[in-house]
Protein backbone atom coordinates (compact mmCIF):
# COMPACT_ATOMS: atom_id res chain seq x y z
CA UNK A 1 6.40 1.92 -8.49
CA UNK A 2 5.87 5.65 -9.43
CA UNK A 3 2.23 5.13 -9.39
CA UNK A 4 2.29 5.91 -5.99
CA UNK A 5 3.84 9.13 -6.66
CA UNK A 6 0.12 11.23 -7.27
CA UNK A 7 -1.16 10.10 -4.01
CA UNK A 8 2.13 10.61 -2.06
CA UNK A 9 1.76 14.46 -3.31
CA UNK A 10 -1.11 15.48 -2.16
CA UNK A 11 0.94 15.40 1.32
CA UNK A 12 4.67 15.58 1.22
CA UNK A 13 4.88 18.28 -1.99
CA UNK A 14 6.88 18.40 -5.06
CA UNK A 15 8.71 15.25 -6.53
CA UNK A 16 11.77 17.17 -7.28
CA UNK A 17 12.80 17.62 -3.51
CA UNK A 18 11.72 13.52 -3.07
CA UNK A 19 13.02 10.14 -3.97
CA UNK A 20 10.55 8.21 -5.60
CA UNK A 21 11.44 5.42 -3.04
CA UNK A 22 10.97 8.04 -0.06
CA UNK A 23 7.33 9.13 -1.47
CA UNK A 24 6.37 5.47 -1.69
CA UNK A 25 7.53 4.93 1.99
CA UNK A 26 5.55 7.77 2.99
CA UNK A 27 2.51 6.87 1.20
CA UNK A 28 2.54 3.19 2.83
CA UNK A 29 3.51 4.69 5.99
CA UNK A 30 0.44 7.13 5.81
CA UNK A 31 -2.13 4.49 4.92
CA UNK A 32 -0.91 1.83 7.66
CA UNK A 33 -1.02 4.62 10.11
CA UNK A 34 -4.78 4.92 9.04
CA UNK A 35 -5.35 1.06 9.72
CA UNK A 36 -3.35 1.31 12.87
CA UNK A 37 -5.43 3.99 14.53
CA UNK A 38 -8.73 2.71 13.32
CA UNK A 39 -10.82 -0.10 14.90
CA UNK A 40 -9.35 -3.67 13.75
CA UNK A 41 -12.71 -5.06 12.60
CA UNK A 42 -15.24 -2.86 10.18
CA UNK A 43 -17.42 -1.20 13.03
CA UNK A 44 -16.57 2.51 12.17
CA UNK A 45 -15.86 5.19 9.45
CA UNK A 46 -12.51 5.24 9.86
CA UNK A 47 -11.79 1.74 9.23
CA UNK A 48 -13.49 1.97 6.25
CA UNK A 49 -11.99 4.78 4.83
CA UNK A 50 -8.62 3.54 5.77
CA UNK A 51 -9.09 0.01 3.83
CA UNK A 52 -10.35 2.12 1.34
CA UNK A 53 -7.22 4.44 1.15
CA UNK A 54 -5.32 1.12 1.37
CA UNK A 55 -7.15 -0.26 -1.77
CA UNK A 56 -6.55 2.98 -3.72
CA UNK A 57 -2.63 2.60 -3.03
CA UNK A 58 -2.66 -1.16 -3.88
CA UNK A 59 -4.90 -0.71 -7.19
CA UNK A 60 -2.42 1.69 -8.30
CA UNK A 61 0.30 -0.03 -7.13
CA UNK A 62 -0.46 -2.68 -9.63
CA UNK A 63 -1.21 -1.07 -12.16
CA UNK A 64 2.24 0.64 -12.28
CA UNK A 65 3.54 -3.07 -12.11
CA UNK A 66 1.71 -4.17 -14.63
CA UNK A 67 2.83 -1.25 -16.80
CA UNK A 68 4.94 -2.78 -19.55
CA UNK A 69 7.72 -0.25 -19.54
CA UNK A 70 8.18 -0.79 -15.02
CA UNK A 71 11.71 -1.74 -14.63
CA UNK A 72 11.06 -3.69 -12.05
CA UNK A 73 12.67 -7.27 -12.02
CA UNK A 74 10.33 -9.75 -12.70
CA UNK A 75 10.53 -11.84 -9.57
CA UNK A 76 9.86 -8.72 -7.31
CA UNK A 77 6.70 -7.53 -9.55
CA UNK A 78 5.07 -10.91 -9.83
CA UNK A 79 5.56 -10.85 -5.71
CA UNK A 80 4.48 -7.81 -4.88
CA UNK A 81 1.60 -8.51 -7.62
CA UNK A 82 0.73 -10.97 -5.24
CA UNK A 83 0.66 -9.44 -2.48
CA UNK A 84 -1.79 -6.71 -4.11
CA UNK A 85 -4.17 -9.13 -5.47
CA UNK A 86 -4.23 -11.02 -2.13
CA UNK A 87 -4.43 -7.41 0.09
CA UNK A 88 -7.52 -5.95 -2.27
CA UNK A 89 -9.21 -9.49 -1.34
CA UNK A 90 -8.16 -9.57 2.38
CA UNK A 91 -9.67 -5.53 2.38
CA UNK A 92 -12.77 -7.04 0.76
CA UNK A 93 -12.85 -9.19 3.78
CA UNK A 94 -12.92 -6.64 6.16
CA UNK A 95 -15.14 -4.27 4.73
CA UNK A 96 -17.66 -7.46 4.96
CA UNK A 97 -16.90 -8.29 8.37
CA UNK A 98 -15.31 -11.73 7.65
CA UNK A 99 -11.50 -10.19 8.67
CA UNK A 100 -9.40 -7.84 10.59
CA UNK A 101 -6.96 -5.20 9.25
CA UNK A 102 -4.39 -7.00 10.87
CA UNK A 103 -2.97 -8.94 7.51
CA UNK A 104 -2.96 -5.47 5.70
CA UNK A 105 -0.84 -3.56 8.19
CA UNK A 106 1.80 -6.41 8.26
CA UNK A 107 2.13 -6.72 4.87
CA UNK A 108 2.33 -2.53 4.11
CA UNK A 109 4.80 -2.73 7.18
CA UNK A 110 7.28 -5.46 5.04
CA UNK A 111 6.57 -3.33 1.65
CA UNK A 112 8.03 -0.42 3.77
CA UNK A 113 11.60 -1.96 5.39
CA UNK A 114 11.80 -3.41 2.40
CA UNK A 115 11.47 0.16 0.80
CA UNK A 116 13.77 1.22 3.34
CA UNK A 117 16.09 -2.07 2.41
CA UNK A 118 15.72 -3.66 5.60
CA UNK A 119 14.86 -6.88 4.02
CA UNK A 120 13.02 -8.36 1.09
CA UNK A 121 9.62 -6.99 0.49
């Protein structure tokens, strides 16, 4: 998942004194901070720059699984594949009106324990 690694930059510094595992944690962590503190439902600014930020990390997320040469075993990418294709919809929801943010921060919340390996992602 070193995808993630640009946007976790721009706020925690250089790579070389970071994990690549600790960066991705931190740029979950930052995100579903932004959908916690912004309204649930699409009524402000906030909430849609935070499903926007949310969208970024997702779309690059994928991408970086999708990458050929990603280590990654196979059963974890296709899941967490899934889980991108299905948040980018569910953020498409919200930014409509027809959803919450509620689905996103859960499933950023079990991407990050099991970043932290406190249980499958």
């Amino acid at each position: 998942m070193n995808a993630i690694m640009p946007f976790a930059e721009r706020a925690y510094g250089s790579p070389a004194l970071r994990g690549a595992k600790d960066m991705e944690y931190d740029a979950f962590s930052r995100v579903t901070r932004m959908l916690h503190l912004a309204p649930r439902e699409c009524r402000s600014d906030a909430t849609v720059v935070a499903v926007s930020r949310n969208n970024e990390l997702w779309t690059l997320l994928a991408t970086d699984l999708a990458d050929p040469a990603n280590g990654i075993e196979d059963q974890v990418k296709a899941g967490l594949i899934s889980l991108a294709i299905f948040s980018l919809k569910h953020g498409q929801s919200v930014l409509s009106g027809k959803a919450t943010t509620d689905a996103l921060i859960d499933i950023n919340l079990a991407v990050m324990k099991g970043l932290r390996g406190e249980g499958a992602a």
